[in-house]
PDB file of N, CA and C in Angstrom:
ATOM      1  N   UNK A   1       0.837  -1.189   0.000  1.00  0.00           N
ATOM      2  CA  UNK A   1       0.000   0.000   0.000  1.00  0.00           C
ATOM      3  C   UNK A   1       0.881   1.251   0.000  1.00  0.00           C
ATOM      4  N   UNK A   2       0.690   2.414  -0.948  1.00  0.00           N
ATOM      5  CA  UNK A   2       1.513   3.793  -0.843  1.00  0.00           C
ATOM      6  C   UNK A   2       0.846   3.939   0.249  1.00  0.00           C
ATOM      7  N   UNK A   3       1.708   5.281   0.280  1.00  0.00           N
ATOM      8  CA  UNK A   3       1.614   6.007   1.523  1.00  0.00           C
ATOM      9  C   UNK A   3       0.773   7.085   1.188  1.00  0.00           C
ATOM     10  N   UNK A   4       0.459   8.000   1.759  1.00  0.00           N
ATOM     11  CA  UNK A   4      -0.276   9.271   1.410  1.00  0.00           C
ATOM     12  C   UNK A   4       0.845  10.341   1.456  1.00  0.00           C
ATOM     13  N   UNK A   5       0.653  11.023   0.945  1.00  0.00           N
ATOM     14  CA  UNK A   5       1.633  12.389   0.828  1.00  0.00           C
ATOM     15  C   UNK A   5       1.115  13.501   0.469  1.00  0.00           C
ATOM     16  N   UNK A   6       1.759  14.661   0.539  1.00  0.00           N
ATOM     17  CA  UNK A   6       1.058  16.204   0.754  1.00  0.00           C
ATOM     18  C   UNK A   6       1.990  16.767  -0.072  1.00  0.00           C
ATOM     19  N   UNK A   7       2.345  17.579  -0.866  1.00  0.00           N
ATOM     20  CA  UNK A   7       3.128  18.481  -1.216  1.00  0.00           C
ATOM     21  C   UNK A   7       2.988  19.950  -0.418  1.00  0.00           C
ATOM     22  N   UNK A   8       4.154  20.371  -0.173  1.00  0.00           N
ATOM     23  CA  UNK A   8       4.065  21.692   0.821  1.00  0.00           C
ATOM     24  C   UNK A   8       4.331  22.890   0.294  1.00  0.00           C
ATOM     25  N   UNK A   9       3.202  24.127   0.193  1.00  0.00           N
ATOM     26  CA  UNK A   9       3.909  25.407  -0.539  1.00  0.00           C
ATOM     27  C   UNK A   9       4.186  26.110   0.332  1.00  0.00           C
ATOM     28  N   UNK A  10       4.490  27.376   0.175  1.00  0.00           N
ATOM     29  CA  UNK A  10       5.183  28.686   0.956  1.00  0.00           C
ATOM     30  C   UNK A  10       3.815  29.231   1.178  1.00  0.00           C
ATOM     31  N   UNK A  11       3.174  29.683   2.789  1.00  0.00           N
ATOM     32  CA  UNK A  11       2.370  30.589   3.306  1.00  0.00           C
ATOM     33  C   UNK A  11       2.706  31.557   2.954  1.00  0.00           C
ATOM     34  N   UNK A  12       3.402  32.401   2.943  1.00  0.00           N
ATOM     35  CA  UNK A  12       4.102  33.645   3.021  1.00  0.00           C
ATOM     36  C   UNK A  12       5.407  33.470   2.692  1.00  0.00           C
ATOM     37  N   UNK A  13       6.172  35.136   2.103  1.00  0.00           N
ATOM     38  CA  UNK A  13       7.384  35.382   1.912  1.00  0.00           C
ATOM     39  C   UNK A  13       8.564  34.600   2.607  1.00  0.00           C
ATOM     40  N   UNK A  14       8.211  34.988   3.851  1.00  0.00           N
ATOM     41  CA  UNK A  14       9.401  34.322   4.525  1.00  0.00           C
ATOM     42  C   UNK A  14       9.900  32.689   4.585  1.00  0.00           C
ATOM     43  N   UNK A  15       8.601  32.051   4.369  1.00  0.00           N
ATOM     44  CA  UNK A  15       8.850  30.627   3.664  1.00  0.00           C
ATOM     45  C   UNK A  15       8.844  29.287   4.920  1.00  0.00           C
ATOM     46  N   UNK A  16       8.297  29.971   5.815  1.00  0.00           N
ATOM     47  CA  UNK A  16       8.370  29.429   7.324  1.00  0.00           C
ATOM     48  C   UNK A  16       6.824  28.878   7.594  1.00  0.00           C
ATOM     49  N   UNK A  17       6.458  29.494   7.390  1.00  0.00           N
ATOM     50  CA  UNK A  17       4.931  29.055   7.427  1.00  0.00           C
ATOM     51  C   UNK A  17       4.620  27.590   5.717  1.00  0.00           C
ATOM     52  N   UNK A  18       4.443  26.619   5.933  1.00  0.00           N
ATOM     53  CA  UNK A  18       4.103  25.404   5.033  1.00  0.00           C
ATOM     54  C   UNK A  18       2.812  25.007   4.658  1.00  0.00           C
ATOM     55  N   UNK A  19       2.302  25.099   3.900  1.00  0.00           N
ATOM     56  CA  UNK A  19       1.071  24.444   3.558  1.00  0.00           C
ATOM     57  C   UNK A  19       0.535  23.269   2.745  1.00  0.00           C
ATOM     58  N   UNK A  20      -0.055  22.098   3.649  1.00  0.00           N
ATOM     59  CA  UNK A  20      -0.419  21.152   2.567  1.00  0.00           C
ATOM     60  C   UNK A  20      -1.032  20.958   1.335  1.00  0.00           C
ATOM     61  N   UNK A  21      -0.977  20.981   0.264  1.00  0.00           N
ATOM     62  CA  UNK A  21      -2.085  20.787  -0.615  1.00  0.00           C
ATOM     63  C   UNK A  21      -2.753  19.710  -1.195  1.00  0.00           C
ATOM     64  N   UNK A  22      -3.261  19.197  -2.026  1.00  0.00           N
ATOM     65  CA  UNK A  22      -3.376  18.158  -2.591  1.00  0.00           C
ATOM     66  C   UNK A  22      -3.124  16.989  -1.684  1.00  0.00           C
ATOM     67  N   UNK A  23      -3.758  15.567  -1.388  1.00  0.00           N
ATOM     68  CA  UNK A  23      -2.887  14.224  -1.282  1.00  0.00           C
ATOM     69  C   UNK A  23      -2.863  13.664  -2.449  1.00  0.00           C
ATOM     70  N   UNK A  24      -1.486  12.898  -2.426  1.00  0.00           N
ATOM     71  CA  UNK A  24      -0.746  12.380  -3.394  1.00  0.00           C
ATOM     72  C   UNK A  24      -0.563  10.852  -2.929  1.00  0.00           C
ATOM     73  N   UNK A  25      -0.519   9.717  -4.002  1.00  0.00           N
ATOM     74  CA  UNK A  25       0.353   8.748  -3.559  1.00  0.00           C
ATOM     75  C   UNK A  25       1.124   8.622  -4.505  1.00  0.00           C
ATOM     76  N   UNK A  26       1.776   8.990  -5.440  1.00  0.00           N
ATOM     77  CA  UNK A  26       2.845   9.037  -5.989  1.00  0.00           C
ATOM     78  C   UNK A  26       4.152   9.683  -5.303  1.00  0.00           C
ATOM     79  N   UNK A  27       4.949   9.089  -4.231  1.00  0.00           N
ATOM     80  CA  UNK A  27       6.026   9.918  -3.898  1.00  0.00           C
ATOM     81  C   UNK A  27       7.195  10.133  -4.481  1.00  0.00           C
ATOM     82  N   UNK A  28       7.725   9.015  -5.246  1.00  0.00           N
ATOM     83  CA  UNK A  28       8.549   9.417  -6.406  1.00  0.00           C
ATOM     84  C   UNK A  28       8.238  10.636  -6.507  1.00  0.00           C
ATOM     85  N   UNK A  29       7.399  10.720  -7.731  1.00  0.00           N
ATOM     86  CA  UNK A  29       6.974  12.027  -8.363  1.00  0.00           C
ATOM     87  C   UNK A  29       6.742  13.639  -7.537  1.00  0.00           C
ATOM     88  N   UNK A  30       6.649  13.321  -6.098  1.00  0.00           N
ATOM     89  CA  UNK A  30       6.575  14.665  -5.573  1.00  0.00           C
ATOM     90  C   UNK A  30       7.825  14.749  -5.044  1.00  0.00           C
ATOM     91  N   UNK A  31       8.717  13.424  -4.871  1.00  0.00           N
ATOM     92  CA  UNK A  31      10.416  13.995  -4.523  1.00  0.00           C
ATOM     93  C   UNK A  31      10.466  14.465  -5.590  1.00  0.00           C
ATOM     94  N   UNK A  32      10.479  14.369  -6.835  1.00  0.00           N
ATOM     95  CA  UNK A  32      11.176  15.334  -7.903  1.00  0.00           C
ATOM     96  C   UNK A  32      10.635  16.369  -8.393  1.00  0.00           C
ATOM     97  N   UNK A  33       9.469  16.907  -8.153  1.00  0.00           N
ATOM     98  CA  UNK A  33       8.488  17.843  -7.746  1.00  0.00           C
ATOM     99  C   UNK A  33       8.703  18.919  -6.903  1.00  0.00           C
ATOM    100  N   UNK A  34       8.766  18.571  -6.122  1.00  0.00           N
ATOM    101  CA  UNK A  34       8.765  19.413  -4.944  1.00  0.00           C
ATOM    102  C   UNK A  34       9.409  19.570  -4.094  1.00  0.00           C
ATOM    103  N   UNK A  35      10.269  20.969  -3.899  1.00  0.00           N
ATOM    104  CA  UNK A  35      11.034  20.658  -2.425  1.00  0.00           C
ATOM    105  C   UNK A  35      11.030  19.893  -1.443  1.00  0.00           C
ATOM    106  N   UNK A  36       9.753  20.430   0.136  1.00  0.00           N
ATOM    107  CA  UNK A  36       9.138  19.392   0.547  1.00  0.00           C
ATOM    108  C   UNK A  36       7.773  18.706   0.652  1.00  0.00           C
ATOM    109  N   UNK A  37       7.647  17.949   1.195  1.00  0.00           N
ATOM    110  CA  UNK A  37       6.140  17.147   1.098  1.00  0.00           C
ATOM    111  C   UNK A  37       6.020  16.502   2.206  1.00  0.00           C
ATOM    112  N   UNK A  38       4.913  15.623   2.423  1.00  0.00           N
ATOM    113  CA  UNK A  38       5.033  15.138   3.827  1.00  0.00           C
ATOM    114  C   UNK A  38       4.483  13.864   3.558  1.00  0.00           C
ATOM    115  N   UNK A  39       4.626  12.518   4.382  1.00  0.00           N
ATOM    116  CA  UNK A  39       4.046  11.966   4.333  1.00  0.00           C
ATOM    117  C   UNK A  39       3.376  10.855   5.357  1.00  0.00           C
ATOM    118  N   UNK A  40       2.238  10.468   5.801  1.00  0.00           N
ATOM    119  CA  UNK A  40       1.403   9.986   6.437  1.00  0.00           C
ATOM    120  C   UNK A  40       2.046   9.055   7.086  1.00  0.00           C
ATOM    121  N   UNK A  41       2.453   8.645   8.395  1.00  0.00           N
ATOM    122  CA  UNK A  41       2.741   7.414   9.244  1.00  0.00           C
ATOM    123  C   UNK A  41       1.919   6.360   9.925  1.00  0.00           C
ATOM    124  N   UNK A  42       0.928   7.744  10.589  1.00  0.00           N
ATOM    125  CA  UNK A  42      -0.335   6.763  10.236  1.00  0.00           C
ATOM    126  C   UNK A  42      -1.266   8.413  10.963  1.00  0.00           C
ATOM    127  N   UNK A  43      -2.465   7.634  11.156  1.00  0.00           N
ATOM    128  CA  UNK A  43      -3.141   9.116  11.144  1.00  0.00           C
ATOM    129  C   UNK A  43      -2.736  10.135  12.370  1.00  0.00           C
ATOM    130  N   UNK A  44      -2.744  11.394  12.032  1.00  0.00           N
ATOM    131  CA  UNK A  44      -1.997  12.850  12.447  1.00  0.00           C
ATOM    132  C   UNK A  44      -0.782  12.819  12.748  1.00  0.00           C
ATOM    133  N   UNK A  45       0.219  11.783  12.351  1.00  0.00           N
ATOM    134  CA  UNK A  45       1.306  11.578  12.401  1.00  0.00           C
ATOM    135  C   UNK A  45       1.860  11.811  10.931  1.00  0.00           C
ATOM    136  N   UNK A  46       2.746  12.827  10.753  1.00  0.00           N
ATOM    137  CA  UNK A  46       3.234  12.959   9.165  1.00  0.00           C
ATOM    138  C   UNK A  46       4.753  13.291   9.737  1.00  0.00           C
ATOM    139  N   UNK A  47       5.017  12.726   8.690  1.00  0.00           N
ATOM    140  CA  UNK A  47       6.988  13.134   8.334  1.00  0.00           C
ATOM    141  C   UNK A  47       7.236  14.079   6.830  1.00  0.00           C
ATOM    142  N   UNK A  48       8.170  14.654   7.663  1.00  0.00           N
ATOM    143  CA  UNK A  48       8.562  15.949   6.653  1.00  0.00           C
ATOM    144  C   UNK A  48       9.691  15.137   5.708  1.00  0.00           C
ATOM    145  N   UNK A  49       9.581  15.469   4.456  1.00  0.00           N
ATOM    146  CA  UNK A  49      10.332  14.982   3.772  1.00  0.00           C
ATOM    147  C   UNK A  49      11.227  16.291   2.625  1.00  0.00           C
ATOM    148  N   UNK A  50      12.537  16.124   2.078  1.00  0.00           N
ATOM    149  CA  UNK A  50      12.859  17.204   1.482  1.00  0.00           C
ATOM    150  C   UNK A  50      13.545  16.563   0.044  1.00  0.00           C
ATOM    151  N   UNK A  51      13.404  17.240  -0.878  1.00  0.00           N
ATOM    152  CA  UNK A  51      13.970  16.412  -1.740  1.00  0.00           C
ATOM    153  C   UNK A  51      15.699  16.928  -1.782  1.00  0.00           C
ATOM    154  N   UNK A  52      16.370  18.169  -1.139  1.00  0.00           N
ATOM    155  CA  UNK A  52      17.545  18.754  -1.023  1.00  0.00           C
ATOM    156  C   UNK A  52      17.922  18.056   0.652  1.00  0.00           C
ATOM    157  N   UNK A  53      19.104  17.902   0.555  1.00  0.00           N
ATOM    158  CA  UNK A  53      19.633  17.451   2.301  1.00  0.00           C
ATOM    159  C   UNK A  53      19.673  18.575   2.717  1.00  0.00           C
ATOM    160  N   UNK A  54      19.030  18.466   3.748  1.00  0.00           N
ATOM    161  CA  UNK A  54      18.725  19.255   5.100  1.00  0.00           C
ATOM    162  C   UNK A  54      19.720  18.933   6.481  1.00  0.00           C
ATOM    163  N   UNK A  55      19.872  19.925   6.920  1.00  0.00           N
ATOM    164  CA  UNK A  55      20.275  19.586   8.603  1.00  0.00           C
ATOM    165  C   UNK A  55      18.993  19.899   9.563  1.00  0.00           C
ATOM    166  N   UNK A  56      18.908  19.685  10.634  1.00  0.00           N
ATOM    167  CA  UNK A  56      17.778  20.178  11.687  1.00  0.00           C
ATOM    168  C   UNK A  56      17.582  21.924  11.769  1.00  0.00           C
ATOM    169  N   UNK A  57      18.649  22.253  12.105  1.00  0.00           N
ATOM    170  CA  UNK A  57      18.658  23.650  11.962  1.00  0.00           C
ATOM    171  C   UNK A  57      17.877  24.275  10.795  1.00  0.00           C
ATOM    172  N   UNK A  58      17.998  23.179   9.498  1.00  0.00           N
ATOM    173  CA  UNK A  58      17.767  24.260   8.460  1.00  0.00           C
ATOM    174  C   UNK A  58      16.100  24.495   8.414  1.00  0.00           C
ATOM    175  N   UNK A  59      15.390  23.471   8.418  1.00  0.00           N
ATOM    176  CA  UNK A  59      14.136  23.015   8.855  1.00  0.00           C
ATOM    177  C   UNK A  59      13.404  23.557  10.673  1.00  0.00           C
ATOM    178  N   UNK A  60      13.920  23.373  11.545  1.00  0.00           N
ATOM    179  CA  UNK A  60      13.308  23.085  12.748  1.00  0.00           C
ATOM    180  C   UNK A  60      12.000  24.519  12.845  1.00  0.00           C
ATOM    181  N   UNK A  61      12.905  25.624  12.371  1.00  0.00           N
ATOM    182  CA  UNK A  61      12.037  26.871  12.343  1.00  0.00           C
ATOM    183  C   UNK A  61      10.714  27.136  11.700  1.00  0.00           C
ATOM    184  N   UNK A  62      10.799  26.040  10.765  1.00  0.00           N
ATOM    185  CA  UNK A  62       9.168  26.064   9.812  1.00  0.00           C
ATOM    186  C   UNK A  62       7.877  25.999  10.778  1.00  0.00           C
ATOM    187  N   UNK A  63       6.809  26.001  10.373  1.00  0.00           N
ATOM    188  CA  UNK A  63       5.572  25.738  10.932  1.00  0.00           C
ATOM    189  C   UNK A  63       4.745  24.966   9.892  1.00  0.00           C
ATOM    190  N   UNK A  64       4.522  23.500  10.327  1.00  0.00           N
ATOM    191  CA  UNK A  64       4.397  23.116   9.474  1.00  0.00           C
ATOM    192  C   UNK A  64       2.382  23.148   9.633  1.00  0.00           C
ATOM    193  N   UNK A  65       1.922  22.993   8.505  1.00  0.00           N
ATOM    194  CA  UNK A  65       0.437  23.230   8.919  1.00  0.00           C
ATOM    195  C   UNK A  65      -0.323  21.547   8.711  1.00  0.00           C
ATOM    196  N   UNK A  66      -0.983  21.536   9.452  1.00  0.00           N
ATOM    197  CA  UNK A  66      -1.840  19.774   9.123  1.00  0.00           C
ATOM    198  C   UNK A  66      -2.877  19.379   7.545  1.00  0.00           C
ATOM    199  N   UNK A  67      -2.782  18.867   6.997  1.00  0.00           N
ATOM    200  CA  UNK A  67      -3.191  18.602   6.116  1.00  0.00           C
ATOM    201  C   UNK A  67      -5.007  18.611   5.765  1.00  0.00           C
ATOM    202  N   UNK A  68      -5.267  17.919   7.321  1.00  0.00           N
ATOM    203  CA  UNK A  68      -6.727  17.868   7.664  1.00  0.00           C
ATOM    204  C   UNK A  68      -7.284  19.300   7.699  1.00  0.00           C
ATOM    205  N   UNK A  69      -6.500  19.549   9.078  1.00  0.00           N
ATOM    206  CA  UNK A  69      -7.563  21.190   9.774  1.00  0.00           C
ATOM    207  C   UNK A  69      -6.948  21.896   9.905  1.00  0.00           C
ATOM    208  N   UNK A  70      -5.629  22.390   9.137  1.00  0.00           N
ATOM    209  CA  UNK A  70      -5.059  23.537   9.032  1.00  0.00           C
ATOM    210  C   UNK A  70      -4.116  23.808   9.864  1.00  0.00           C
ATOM    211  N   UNK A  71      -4.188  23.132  11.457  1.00  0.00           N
ATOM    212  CA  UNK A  71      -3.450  23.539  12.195  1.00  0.00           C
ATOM    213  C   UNK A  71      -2.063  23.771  12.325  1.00  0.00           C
ATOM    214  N   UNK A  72      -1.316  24.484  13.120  1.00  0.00           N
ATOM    215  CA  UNK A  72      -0.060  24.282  13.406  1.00  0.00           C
ATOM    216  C   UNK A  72       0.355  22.937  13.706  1.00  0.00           C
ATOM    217  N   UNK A  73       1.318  22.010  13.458  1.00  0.00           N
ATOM    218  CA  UNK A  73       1.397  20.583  14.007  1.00  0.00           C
ATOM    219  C   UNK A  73       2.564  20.995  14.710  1.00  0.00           C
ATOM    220  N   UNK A  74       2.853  20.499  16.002  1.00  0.00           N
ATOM    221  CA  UNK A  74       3.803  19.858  16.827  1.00  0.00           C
ATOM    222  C   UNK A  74       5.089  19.221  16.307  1.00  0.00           C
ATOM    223  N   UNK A  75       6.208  19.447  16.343  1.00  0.00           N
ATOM    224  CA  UNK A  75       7.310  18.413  16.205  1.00  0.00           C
ATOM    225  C   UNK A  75       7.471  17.759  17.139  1.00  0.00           C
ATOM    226  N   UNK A  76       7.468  16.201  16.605  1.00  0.00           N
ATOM    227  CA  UNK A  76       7.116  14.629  17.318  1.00  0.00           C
ATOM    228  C   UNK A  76       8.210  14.274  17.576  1.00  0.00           C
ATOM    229  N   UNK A  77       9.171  14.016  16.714  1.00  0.00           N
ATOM    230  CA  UNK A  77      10.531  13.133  16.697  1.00  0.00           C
ATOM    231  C   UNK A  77      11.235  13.836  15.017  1.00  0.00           C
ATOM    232  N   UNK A  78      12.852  13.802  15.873  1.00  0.00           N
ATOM    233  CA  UNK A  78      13.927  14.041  15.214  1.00  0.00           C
ATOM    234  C   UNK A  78      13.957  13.300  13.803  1.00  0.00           C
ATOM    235  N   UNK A  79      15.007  13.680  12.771  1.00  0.00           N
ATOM    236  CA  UNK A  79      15.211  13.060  11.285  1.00  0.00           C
ATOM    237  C   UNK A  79      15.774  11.892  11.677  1.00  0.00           C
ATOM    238  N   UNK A  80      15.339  11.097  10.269  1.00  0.00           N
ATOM    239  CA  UNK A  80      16.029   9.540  10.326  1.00  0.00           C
ATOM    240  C   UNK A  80      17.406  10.269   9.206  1.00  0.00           C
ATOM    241  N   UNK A  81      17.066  11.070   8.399  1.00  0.00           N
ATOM    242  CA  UNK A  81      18.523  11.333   7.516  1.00  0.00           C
ATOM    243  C   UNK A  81      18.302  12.687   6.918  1.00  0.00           C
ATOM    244  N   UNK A  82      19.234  13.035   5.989  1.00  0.00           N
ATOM    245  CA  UNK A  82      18.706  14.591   5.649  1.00  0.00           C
ATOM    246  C   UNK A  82      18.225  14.426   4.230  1.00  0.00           C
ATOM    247  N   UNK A  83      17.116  13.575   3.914  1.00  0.00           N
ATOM    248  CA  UNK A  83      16.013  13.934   3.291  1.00  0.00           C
ATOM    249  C   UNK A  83      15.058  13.164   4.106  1.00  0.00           C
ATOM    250  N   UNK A  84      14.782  12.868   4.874  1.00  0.00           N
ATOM    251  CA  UNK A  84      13.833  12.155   5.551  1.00  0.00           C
ATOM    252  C   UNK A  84      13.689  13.208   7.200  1.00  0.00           C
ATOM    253  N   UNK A  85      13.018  14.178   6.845  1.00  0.00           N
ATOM    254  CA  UNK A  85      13.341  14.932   8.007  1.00  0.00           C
ATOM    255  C   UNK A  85      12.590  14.602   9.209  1.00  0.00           C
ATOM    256  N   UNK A  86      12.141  15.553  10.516  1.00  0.00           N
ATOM    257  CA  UNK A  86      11.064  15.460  11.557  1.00  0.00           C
ATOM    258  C   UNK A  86      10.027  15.307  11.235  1.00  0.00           C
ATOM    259  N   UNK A  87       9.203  14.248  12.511  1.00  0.00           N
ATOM    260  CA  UNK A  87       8.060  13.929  11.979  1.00  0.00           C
ATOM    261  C   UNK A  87       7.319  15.259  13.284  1.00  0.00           C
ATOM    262  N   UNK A  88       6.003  15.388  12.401  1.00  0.00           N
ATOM    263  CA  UNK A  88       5.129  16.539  13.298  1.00  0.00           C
ATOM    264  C   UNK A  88       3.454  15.614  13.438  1.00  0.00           C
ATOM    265  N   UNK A  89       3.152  15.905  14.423  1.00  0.00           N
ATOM    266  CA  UNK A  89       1.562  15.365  14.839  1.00  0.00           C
ATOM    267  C   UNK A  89       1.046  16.513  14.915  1.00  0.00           C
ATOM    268  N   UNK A  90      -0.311  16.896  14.739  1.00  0.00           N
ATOM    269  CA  UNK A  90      -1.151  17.556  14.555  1.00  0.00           C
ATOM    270  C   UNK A  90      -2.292  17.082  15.945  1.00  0.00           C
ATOM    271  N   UNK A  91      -1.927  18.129  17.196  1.00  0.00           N
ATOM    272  CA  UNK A  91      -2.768  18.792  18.380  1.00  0.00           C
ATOM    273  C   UNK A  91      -4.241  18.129  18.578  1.00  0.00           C
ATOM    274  N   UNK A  92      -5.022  18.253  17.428  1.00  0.00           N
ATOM    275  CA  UNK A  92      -6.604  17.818  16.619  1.00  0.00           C
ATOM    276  C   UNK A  92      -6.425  16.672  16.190  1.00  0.00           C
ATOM    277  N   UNK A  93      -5.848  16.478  15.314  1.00  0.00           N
ATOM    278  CA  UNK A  93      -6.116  15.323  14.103  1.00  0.00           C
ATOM    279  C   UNK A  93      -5.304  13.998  14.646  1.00  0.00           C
ATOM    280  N   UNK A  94      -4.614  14.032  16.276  1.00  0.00           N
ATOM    281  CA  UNK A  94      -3.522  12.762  16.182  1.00  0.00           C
ATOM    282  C   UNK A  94      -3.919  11.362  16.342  1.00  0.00           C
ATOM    283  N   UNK A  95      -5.842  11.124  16.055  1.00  0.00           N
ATOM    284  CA  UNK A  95      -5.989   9.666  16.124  1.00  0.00           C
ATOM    285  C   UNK A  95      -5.676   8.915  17.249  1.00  0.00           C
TER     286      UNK A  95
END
């Protein structure tokens, strides 16, 4: 079974604020797509994904928003590597 995935645009200028759009299960196609995207672990649990290597620093400052209800999500747990970044749960939506 894919996974579900989100592609993430820019809220605003500063590029800190993330927004989900669309779900996707093609993740191939949104690593080469899209900077980052996120994808589903299981419900309100998502991992940030980047298609450029990242360090924590470069990422930690974002806000990432929930896919469901908009919200701000929480950072859950640290990167497994630097394209596989922090995973964030969502406050509302964590099932």
């Amino acid at each position: 079974m894919q996974s579900l995935c989100y592609p993430l645009i820019n809220m605003d200028a500063s590029g800190l604020n993330k927004q989900p759009m669309f779900m996707a299960t093609g993740e191939q196609i949104l690593r080469n797509r899209t900077k980052f995207y996120l994808t589903e672990e299981r419900p309100g649990h998502y991992r940030l994904r980047a298609r450029d290597a990242h360090r924590m620093k470069d990422y930690l400052l974002y806000n990432i928003h929930c896919p469901l209800c908009g919200k701000v999500m929480q950072f859950d747990d640290i990167h497994i590597d630097e394209h596989i970044l922090a995973r964030y749960t969502c406050p509302s939506c964590n099932g």
